[in-house]
Protein backbone atom coordinates (compact mmCIF):
# COMPACT_ATOMS: atom_id res chain seq x y z
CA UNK A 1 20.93 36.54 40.80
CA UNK A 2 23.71 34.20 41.81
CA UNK A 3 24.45 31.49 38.69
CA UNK A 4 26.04 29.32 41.23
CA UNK A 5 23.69 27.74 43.71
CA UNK A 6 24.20 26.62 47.20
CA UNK A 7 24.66 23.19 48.35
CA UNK A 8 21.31 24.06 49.90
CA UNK A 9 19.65 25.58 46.86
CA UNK A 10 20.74 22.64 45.07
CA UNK A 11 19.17 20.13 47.42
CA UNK A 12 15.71 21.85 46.79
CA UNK A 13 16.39 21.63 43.04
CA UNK A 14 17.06 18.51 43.29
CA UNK A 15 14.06 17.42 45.31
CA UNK A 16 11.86 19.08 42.62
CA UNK A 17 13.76 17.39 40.05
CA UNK A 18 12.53 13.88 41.63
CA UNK A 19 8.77 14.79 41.98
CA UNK A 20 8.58 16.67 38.19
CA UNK A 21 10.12 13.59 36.82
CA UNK A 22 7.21 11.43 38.66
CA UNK A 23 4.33 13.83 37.18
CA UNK A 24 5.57 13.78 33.74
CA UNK A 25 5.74 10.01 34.06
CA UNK A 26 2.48 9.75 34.94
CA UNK A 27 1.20 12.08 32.58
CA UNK A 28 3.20 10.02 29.50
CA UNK A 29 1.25 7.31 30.78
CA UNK A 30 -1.98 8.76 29.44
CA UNK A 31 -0.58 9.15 25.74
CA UNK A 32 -2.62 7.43 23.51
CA UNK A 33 -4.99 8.30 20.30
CA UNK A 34 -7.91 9.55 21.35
CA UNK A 35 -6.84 11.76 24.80
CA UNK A 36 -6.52 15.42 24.09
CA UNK A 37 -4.06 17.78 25.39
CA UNK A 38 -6.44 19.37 27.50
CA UNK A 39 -7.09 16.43 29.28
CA UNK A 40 -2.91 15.77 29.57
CA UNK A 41 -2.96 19.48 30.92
CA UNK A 42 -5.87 19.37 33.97
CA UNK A 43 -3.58 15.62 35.02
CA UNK A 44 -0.62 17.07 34.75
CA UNK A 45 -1.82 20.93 36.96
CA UNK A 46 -3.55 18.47 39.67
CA UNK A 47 -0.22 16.53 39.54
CA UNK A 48 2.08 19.45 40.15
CA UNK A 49 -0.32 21.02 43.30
CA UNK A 50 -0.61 17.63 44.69
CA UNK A 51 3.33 18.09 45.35
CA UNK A 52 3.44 21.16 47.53
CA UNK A 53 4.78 23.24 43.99
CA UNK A 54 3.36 25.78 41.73
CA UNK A 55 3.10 24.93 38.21
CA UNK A 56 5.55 27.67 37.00
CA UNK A 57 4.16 27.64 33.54
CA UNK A 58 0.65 28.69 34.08
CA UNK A 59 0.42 32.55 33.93
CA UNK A 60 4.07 32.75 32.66
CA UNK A 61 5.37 35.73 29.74
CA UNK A 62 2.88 37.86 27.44
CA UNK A 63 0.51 37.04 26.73
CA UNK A 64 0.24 34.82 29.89
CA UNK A 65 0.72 31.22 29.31
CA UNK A 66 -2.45 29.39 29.80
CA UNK A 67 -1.48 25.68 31.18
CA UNK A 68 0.26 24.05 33.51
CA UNK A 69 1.58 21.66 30.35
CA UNK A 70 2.99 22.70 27.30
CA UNK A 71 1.63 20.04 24.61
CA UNK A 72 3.09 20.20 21.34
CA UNK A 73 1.84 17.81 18.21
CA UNK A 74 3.66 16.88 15.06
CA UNK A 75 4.45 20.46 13.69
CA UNK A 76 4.68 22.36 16.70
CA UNK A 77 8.33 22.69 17.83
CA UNK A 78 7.69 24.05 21.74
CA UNK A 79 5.15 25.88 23.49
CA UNK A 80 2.04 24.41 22.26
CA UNK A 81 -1.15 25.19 24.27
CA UNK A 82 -3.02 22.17 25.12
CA UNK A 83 -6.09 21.80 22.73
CA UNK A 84 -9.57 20.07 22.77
CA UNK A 85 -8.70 17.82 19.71
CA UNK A 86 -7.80 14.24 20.38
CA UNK A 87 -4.11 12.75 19.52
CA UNK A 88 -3.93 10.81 16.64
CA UNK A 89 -2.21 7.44 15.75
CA UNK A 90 0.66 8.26 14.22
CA UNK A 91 0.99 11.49 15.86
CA UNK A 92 3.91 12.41 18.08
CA UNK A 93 3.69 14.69 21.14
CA UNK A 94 6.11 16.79 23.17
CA UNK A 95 5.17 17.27 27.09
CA UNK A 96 7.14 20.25 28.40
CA UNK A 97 6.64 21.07 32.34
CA UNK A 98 7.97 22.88 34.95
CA UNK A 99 7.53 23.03 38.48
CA UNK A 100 8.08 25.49 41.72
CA UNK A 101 9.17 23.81 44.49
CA UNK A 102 10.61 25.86 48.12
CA UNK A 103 11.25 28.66 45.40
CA UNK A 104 13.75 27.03 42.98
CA UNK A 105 12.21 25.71 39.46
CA UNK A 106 13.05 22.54 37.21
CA UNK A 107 11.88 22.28 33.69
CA UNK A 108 11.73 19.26 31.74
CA UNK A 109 10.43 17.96 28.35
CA UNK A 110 9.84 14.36 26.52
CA UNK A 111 8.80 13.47 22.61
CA UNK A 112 6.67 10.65 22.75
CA UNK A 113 4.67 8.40 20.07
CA UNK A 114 1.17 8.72 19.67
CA UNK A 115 0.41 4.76 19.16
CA UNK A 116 2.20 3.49 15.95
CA UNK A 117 4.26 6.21 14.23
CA UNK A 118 6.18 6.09 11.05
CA UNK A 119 9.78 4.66 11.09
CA UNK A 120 10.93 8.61 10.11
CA UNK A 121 8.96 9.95 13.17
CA UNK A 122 10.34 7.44 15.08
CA UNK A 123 14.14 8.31 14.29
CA UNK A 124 13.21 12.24 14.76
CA UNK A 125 12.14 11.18 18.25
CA UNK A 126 15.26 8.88 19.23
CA UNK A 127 17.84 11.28 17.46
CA UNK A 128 16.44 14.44 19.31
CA UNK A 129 16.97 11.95 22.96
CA UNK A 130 20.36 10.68 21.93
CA UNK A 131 21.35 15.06 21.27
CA UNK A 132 20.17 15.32 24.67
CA UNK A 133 22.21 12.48 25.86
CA UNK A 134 25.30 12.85 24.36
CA UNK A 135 25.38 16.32 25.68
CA UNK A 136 24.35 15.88 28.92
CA UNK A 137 27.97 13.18 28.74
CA UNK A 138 30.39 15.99 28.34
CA UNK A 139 28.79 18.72 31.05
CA UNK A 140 31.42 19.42 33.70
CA UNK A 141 33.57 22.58 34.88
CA UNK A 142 35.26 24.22 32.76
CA UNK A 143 34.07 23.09 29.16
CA UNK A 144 32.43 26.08 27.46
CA UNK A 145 28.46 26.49 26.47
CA UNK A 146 29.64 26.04 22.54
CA UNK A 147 30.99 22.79 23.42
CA UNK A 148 27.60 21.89 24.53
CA UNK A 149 25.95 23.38 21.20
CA UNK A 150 28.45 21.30 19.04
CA UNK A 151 27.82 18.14 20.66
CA UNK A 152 23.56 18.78 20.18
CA UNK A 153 24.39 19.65 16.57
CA UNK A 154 26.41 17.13 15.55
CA UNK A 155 24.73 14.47 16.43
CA UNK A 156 21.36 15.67 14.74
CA UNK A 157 23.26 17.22 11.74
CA UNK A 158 24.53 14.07 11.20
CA UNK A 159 21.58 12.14 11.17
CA UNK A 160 19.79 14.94 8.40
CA UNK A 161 17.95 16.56 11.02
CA UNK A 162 17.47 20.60 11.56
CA UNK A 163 18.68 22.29 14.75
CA UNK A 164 15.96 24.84 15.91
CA UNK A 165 17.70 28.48 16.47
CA UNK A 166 14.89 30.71 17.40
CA UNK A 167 14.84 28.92 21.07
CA UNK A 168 17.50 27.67 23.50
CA UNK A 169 18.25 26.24 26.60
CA UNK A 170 19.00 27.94 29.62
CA UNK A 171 19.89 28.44 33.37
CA UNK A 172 17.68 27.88 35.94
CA UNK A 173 16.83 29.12 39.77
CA UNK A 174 14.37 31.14 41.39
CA UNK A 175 12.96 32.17 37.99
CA UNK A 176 12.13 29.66 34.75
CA UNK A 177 14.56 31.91 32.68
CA UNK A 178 18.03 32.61 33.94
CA UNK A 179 21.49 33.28 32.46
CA UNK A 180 23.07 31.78 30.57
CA UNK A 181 21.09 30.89 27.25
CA UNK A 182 22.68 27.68 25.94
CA UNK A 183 22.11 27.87 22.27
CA UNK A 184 21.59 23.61 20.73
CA UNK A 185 24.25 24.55 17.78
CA UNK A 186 27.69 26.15 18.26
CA UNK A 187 31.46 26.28 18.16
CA UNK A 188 33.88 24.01 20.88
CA UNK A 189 35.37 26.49 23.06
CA UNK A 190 33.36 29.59 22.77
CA UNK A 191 30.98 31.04 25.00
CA UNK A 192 31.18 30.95 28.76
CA UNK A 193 32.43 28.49 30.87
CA UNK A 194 30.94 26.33 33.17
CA UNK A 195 31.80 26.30 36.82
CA UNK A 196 30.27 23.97 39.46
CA UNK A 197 26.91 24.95 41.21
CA UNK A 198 25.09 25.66 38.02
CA UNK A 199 21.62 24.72 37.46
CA UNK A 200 21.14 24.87 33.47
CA UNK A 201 18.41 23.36 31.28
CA UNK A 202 19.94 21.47 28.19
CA UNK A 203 16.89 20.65 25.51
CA UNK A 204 17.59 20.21 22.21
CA UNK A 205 14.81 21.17 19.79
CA UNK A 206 15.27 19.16 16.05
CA UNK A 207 13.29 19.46 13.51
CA UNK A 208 12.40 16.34 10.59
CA UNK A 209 13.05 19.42 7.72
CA UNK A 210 14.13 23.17 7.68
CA UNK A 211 15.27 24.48 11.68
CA UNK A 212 12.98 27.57 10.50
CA UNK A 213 10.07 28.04 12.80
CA UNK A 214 7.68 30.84 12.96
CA UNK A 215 4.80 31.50 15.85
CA UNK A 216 0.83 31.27 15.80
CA UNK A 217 -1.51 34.02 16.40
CA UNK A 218 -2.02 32.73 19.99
CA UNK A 219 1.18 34.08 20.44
CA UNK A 220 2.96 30.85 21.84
CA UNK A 221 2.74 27.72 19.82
CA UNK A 222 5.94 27.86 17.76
CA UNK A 223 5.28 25.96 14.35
CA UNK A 224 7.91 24.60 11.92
CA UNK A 225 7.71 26.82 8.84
CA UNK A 226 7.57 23.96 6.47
CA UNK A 227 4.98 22.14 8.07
CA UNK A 228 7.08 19.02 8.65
CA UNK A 229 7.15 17.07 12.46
CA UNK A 230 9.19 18.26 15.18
CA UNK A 231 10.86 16.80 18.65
CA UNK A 232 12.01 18.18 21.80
CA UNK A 233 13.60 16.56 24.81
CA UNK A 234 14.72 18.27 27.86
CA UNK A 235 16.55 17.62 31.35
CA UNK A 236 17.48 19.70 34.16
CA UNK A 237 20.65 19.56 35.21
CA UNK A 238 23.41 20.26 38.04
CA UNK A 239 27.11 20.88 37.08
CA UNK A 240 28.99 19.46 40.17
CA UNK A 241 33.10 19.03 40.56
CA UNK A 242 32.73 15.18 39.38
CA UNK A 243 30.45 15.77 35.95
CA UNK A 244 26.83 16.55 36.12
CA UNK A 245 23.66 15.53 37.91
CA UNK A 246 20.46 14.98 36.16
CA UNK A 247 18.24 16.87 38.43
CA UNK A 248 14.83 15.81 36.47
CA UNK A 249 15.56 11.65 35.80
């Protein structure tokens, strides 16, 4: 499988960039204490068919991924299978979705506040989107996949956050998981370089204590190991000869 995309590959990614971003934005609109993440789920599922797309979570890895959604509260890093019990105030929430569209697949994530939330959840969320942001600045040919780790690091490190390691980002295409893996921590310069026509997801994964995560029974929701909250913000995106394209805004 080709990590460079065609002009025409691209133009489906890109078209099922524009309608994932509308269902998630819809979907956020429904956060508030009192909805459960079931109820986020069966919105967004009807969402995604409603588009001509699979959702490409549903069914996905062993065991097979439940949902259309991934919803994970407070603790849970990524991965979180949507439950009956209601959001809190206070609580915050990470929406993770991905869609099929004419056989290509975007991904794309969001942290969001569950009514009012503490001043420290509140940095945790805007630290994790500014990571994503600042890295998302510097993606063009030729800079290397540590560059992109650095960037993601540094900017949580510095703000006394923790830089999840179990999970990573990663290209994107015909399947939800393709080369390369773009680790959120690094070193400038190392790793591979990036070359125009790759479709990568970048989504940084910060944690309010220890990076440290460890998984539930249910074999998918991946908990912080000290209990404390966690954020997650993702975008997919298109390296091009001028810079990047946000595929998923």
């Amino acid at each position: 499988m080709s990590l460079i995309k065609s002009q025409e590959e691209i133009k489906k990614i890109i078209a099922g960039g524009k309608l994932l971003s509308r269902v998630l934005a819809e979907v956020s609109k429904l956060v508030k204490p009192g909805v459960t993440g079931v109820e986020l789920d069966q919105l967004a599922e009807k969402l995604l068919l409603a588009t001509g797309g699979q959702a490409i979570f549903k069914g996905y890895g062993q065991p097979p991924f439940p949902n259309a959604l991934c919803v994970s509260v407070n603790s849970c890093v990524v991965h979180g299978i949507p439950a009956k019990k209601p959001l809190q105030q206070g609580d915050i929430v990470s929406l993770d979705i991905g869609l099929l569209y004419q056989g290509l697949v975007t991904d794309m994530s969001v942290t969001l506040p569950v009514g009012k939330v503490l001043a420290s959840a509140q940095k945790l969320i805007s630290v994790t989107r500014q990571s994503l942001d600042q890295a998302i600045k510097i993606i063009k040919p030729g800079i290397a996949l540590g560059d992109i780790g650095y960037q993601i690091q540094s900017v949580v490190e510095k703000n006394g956050f923790g830089v999840v390691r179990a999970f990573v980002g990663h290209g994107l295409g015909y399947s939800l998981h393709e080369e390369p893996a773009i680790p959120n921590f690094g070193q400038p310069g190392q790793g591979m370089k990036l070359r125009a026509g790759m479709v990568l997801a970048i989504e940084p994964m910060v944690t309010e204590g220890d990076w440290d995560v460890t998984v539930a029974d249910n074999g998918w929701d991946a908990m912080t190991v000290d209990g404390k909250l966690a954020a997650h913000f993702e975008h997919t995106v298109i390296v091009t000869d001028q810079g990047c394209l946000i595929a998923t805004k």
